[in-house]
C-alpha atoms as a PDB file:
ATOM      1  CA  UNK A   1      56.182  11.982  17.610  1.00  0.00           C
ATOM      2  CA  UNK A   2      53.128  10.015  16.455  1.00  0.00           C
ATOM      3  CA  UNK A   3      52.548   6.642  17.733  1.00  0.00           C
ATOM      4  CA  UNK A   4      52.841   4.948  14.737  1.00  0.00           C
ATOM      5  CA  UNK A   5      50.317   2.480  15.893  1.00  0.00           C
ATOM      6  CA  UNK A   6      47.681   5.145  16.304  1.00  0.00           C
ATOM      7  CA  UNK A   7      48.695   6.100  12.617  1.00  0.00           C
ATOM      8  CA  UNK A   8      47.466   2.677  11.138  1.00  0.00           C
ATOM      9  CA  UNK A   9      44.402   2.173  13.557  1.00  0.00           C
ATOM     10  CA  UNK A  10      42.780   5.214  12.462  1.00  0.00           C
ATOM     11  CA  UNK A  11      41.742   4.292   8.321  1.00  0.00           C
ATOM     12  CA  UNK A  12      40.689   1.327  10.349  1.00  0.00           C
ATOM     13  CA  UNK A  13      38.338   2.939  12.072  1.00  0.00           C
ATOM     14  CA  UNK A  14      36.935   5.266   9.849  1.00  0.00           C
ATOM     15  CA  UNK A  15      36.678   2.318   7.236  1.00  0.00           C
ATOM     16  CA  UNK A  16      33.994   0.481  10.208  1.00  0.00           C
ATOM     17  CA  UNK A  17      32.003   3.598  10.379  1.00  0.00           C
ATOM     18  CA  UNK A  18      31.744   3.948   6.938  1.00  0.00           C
ATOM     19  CA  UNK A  19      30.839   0.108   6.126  1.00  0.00           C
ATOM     20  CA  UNK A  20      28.548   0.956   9.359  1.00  0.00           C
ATOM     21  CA  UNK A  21      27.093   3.548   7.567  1.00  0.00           C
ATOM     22  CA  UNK A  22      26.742   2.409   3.990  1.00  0.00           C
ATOM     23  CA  UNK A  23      25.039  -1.032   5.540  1.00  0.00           C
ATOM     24  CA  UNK A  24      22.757   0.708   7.760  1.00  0.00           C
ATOM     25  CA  UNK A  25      21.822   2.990   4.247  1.00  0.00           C
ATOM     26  CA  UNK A  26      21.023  -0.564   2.514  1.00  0.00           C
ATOM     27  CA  UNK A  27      19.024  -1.517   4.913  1.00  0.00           C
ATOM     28  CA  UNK A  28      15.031  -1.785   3.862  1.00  0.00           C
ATOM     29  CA  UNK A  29      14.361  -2.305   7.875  1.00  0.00           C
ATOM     30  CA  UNK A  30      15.757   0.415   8.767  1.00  0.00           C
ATOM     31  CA  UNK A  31      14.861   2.586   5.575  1.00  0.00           C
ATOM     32  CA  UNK A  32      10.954   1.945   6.235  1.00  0.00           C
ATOM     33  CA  UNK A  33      11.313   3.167  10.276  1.00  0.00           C
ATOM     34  CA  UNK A  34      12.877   6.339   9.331  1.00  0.00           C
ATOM     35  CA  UNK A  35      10.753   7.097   6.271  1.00  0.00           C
ATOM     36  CA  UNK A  36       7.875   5.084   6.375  1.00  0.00           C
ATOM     37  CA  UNK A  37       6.180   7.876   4.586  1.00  0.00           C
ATOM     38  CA  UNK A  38       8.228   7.196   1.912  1.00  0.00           C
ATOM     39  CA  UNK A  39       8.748   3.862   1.630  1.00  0.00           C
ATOM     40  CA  UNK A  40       4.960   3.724   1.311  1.00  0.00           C
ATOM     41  CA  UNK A  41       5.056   5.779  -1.708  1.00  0.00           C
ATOM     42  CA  UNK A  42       7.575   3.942  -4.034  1.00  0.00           C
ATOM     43  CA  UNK A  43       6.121   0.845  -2.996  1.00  0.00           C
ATOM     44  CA  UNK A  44       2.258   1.653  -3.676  1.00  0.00           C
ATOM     45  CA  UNK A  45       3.676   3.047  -6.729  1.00  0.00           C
ATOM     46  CA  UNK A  46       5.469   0.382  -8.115  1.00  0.00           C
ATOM     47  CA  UNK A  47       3.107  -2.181  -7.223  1.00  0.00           C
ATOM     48  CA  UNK A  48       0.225  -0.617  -8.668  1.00  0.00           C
ATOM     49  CA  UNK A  49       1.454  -0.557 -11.874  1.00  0.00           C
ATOM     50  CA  UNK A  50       3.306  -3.799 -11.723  1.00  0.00           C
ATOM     51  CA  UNK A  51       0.235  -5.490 -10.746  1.00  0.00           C
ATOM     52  CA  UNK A  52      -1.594  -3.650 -13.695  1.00  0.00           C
ATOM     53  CA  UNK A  53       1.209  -4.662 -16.192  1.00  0.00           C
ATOM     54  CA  UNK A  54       0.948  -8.501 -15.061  1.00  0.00           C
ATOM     55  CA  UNK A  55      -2.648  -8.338 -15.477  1.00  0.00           C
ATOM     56  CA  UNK A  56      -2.528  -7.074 -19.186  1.00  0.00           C
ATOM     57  CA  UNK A  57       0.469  -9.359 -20.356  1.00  0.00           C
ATOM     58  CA  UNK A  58      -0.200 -12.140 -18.436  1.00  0.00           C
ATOM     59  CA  UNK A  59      -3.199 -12.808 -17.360  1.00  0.00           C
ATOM     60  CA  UNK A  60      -5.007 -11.005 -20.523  1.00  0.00           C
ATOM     61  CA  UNK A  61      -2.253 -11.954 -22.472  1.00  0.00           C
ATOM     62  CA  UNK A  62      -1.521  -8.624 -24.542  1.00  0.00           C
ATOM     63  CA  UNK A  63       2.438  -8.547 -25.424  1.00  0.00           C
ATOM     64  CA  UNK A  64       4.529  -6.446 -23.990  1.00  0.00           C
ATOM     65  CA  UNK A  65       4.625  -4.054 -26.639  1.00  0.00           C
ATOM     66  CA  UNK A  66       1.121  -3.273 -27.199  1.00  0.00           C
ATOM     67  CA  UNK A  67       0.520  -2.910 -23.494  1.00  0.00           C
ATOM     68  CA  UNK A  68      -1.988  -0.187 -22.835  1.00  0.00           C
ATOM     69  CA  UNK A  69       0.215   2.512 -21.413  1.00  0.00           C
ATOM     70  CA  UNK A  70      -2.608   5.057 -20.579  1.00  0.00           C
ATOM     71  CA  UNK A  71      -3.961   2.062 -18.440  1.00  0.00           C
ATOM     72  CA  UNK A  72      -0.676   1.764 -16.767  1.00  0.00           C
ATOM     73  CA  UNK A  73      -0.772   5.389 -16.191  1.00  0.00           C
ATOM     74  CA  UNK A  74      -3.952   5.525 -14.482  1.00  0.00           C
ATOM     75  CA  UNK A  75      -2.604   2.548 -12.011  1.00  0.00           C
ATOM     76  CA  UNK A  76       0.687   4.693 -11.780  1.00  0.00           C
ATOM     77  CA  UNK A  77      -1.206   7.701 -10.661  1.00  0.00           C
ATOM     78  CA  UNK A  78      -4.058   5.838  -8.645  1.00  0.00           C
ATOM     79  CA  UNK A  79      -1.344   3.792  -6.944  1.00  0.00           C
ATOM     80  CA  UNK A  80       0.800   7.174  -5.538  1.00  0.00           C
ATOM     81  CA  UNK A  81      -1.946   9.149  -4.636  1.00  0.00           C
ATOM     82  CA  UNK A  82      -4.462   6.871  -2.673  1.00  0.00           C
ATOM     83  CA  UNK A  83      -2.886   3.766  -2.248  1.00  0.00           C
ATOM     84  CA  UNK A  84       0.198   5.460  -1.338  1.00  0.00           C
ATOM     85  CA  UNK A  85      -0.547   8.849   0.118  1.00  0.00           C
ATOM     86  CA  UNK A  86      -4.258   8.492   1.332  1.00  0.00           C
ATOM     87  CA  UNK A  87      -4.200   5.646   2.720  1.00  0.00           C
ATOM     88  CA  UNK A  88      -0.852   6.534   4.615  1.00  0.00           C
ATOM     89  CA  UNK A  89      -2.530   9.217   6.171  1.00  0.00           C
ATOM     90  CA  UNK A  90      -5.756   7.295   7.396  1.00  0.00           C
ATOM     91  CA  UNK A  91      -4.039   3.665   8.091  1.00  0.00           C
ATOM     92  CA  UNK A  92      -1.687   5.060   9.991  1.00  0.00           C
ATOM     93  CA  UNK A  93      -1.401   9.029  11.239  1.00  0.00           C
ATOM     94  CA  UNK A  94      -5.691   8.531  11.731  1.00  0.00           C
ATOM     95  CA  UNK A  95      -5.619   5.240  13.312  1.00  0.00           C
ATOM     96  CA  UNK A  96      -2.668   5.809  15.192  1.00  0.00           C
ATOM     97  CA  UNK A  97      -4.612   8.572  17.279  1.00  0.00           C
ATOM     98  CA  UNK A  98      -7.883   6.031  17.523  1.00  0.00           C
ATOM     99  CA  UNK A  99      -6.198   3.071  18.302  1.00  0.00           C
ATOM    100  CA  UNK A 100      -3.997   2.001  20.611  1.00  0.00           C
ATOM    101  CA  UNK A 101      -1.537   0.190  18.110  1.00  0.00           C
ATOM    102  CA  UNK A 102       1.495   0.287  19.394  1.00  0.00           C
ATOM    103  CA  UNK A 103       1.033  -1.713  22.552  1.00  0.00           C
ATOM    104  CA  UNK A 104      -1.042  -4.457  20.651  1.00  0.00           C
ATOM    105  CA  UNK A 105       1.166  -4.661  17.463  1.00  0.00           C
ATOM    106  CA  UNK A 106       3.861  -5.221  19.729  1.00  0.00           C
ATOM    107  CA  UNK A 107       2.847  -7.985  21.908  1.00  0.00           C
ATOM    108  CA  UNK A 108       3.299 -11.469  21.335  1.00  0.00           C
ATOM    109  CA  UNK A 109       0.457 -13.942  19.478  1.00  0.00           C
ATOM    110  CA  UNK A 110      -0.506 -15.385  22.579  1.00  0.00           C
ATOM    111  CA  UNK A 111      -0.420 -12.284  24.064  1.00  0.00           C
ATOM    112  CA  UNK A 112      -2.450 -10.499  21.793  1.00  0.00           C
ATOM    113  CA  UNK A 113      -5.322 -13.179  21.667  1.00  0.00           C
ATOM    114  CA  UNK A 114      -5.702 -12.661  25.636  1.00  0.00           C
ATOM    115  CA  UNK A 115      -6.007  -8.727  25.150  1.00  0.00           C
ATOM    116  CA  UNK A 116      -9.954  -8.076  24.882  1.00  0.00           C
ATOM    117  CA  UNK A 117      -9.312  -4.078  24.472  1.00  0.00           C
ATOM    118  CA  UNK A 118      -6.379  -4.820  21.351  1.00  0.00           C
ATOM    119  CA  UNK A 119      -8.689  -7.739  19.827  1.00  0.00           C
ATOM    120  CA  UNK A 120     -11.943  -5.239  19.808  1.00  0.00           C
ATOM    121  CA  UNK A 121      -9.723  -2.611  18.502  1.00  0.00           C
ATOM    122  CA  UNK A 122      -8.764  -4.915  15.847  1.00  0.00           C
ATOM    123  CA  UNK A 123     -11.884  -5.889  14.985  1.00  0.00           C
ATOM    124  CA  UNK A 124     -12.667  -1.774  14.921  1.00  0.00           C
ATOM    125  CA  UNK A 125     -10.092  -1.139  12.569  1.00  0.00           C
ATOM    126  CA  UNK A 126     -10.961  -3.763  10.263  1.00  0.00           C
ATOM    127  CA  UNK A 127     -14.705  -2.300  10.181  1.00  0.00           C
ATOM    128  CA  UNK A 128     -13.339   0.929   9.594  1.00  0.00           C
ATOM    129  CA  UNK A 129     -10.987   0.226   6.453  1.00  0.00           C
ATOM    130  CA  UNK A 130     -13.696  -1.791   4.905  1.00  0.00           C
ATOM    131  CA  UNK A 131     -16.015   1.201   5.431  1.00  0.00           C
ATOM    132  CA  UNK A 132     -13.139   2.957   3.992  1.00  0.00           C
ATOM    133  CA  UNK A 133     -12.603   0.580   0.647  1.00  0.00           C
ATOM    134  CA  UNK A 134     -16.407   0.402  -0.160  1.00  0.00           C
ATOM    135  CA  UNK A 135     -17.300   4.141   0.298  1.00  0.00           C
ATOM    136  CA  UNK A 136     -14.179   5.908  -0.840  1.00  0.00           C
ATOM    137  CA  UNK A 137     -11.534   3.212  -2.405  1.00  0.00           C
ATOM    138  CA  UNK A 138     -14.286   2.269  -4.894  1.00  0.00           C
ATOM    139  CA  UNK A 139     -15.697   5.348  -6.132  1.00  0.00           C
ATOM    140  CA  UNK A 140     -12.446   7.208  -6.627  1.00  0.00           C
ATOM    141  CA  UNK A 141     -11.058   4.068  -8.190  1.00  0.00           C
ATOM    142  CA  UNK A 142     -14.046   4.346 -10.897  1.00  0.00           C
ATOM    143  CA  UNK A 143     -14.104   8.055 -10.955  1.00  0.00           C
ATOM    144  CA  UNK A 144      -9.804   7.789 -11.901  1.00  0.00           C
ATOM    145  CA  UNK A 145     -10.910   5.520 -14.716  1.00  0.00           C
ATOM    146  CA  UNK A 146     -13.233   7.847 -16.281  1.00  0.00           C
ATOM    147  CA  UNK A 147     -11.002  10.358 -16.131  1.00  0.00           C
ATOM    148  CA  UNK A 148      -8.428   8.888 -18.071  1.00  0.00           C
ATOM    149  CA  UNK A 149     -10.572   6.935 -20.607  1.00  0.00           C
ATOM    150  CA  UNK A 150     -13.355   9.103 -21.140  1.00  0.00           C
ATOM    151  CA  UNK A 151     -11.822  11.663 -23.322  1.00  0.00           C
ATOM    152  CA  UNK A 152     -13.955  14.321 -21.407  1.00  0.00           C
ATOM    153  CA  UNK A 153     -12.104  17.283 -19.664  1.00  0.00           C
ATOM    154  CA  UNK A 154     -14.531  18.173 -17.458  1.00  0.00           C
ATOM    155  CA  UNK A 155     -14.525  16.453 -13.497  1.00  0.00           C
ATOM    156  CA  UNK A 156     -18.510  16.485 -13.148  1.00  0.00           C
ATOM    157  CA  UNK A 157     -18.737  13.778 -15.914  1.00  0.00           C
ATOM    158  CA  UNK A 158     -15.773  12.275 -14.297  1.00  0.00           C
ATOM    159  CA  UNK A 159     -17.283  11.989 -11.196  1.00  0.00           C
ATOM    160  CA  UNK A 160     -21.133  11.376 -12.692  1.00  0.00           C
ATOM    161  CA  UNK A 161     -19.472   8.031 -15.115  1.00  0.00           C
ATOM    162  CA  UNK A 162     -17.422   6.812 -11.840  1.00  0.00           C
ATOM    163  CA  UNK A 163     -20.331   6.803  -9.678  1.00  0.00           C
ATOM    164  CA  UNK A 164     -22.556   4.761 -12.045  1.00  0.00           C
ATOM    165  CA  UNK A 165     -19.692   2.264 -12.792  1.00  0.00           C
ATOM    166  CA  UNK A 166     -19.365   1.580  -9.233  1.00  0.00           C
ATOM    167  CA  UNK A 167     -22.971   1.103  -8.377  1.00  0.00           C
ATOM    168  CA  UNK A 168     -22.948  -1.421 -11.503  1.00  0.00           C
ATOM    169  CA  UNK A 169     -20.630  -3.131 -10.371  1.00  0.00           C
ATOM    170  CA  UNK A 170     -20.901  -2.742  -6.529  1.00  0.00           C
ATOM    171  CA  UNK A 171     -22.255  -6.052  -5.878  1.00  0.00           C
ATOM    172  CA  UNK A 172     -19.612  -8.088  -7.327  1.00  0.00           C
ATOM    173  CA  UNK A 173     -17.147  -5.838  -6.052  1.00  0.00           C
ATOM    174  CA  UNK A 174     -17.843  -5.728  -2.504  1.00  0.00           C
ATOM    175  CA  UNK A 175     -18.279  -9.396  -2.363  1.00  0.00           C
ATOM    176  CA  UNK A 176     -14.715  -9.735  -3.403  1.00  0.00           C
ATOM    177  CA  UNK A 177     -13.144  -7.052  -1.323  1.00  0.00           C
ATOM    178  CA  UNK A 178     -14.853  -8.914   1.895  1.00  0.00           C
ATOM    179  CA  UNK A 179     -13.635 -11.766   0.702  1.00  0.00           C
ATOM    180  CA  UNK A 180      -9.911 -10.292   0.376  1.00  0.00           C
ATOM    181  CA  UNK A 181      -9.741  -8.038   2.625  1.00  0.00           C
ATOM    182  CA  UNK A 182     -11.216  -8.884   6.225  1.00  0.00           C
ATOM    183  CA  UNK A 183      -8.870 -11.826   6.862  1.00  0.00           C
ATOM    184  CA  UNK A 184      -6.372  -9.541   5.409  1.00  0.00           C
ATOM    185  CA  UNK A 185      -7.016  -6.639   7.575  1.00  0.00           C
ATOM    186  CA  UNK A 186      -6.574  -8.839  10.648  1.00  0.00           C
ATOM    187  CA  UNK A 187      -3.408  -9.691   9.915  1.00  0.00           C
ATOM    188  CA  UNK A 188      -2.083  -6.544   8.668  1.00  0.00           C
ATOM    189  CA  UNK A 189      -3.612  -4.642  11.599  1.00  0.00           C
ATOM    190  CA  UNK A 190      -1.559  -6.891  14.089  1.00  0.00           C
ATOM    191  CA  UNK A 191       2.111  -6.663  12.747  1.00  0.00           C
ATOM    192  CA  UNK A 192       4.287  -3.623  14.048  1.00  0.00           C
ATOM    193  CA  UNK A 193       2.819  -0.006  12.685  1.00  0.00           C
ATOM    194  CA  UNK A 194       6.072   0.505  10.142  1.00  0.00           C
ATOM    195  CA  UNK A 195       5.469  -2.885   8.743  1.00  0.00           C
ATOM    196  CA  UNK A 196       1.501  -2.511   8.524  1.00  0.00           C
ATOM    197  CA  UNK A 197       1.078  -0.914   4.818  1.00  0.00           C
ATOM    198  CA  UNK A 198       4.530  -2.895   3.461  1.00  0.00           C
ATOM    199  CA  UNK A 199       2.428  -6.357   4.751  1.00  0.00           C
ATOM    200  CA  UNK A 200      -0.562  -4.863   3.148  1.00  0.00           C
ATOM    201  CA  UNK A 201       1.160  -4.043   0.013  1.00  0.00           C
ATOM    202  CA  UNK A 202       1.833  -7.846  -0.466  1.00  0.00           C
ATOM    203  CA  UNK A 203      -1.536  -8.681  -0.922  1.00  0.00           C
ATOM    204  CA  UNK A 204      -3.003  -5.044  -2.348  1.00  0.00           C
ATOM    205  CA  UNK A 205      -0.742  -6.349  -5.541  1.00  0.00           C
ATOM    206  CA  UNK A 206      -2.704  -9.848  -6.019  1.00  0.00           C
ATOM    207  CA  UNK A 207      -5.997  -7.416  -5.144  1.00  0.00           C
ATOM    208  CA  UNK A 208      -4.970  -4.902  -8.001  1.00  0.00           C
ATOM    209  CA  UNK A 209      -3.894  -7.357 -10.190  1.00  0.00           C
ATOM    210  CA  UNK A 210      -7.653  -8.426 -10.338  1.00  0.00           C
ATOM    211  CA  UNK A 211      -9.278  -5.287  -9.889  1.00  0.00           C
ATOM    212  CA  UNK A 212      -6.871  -4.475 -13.170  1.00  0.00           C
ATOM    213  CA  UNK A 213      -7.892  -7.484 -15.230  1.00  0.00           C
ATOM    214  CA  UNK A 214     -11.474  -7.533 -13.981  1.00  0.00           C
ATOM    215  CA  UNK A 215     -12.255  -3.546 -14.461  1.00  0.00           C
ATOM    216  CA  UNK A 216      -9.183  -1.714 -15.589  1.00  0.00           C
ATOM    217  CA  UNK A 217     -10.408  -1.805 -19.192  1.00  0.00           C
ATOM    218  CA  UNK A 218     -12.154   0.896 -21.528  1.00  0.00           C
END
């Protein structure tokens, strides 16, 4: 015969693993180590196209019903496919086999500003992802643009209206992305790898935002 005790510990139990298991599948933390893939996707996504929405409503001040939803759409697209799958693979998988991240991301601050290697891999990394911004970020931004507002079906003008609208504006441009992005890199280069593109993320949107209001237009 049962022990009747046995009987009512069980639901018990199963009702911890399940609360276990339902917390641990609400958890962001532990959502963005075991698919940071993933988790970079919806998040470029959604930003990008947040941060282009804000910028038409307000900061241009269009209402919300005669938003430009092809410019949305070119955010939407350009936000999943660089920002979120490009610059997965190069931020991380690339710069995880160049750098030695792991041990520097994980140290403490005053460790970190006593390690000479981790501090001149830092500053390597930040050279490299500006390199990155100005000579691919740029241009493909542009060359997206034209390919949504030109009206033209054919890549080489896509690529041929890009290219001169980012050496028109390249001065201006790369001013503000040193500006932005060195002191950002630092930081976001330093925090543990699964957290690097999330941390980045937070100020890409104030970055796109502008890059929205200032060139997003026709």
């Amino acid at each position: 015969m049962a022990d009747p005790a046995s009987e009512t510990r069980a639901p018990v139990a199963s009702n911890d693993l399940t609360s276990s298991l339902v917390g641990d599948g609400l958890s962001y933390v532990e959502f963005a180590q075991k698919r940071p893939f993933a988790n970079n996707l919806l998040i470029a996504t959604a930003k990008t196209t947040a941060a282009d929405l804000i910028a038409q409503t307000a900061i241009g001040g269009t209402p919300l019903m005669e938003v430009d939803l092809q410019r949305a759409f070119l955010f939407c697209i350009f936000g999943c496919l660089y920002l979120g799958g490009f610059q997965y693979l190069y931020q991380v998988q690339i710069f995880k086999r160049l750098f030695d991240v792991d041990k520097f991301t994980s140290q403490t601050i005053e460790q970190k500003l006593a390690d000479g290697p981790g501090l001149r891999a830092l500053a390597a990394q930040t050279a490299l992802d500006i390199t990155v911004l100005t000579m691919i970020y740029l241009p493909t931004f542009y060359i997206f643009k034209a390919s949504v507002f030109s009206g033209v079906m054919e890549p080489s003008f896509w690529f041929s209206s890009g290219l001169e609208n980012f050496q028109a504006n390249f001065a201006k441009d790369e001013l503000d992305l040193l500006m932005v992005w060195v002191p950002a890199d630092l930081v976001c280069f330093s925090v543990p790898l699964y957290l690097r593109l999330p941390v980045r993320h937070v100020v890409s949107f104030v970055w796109t935002a502008y890059l929205s209001f200032a060139r997003g237009g026709h």
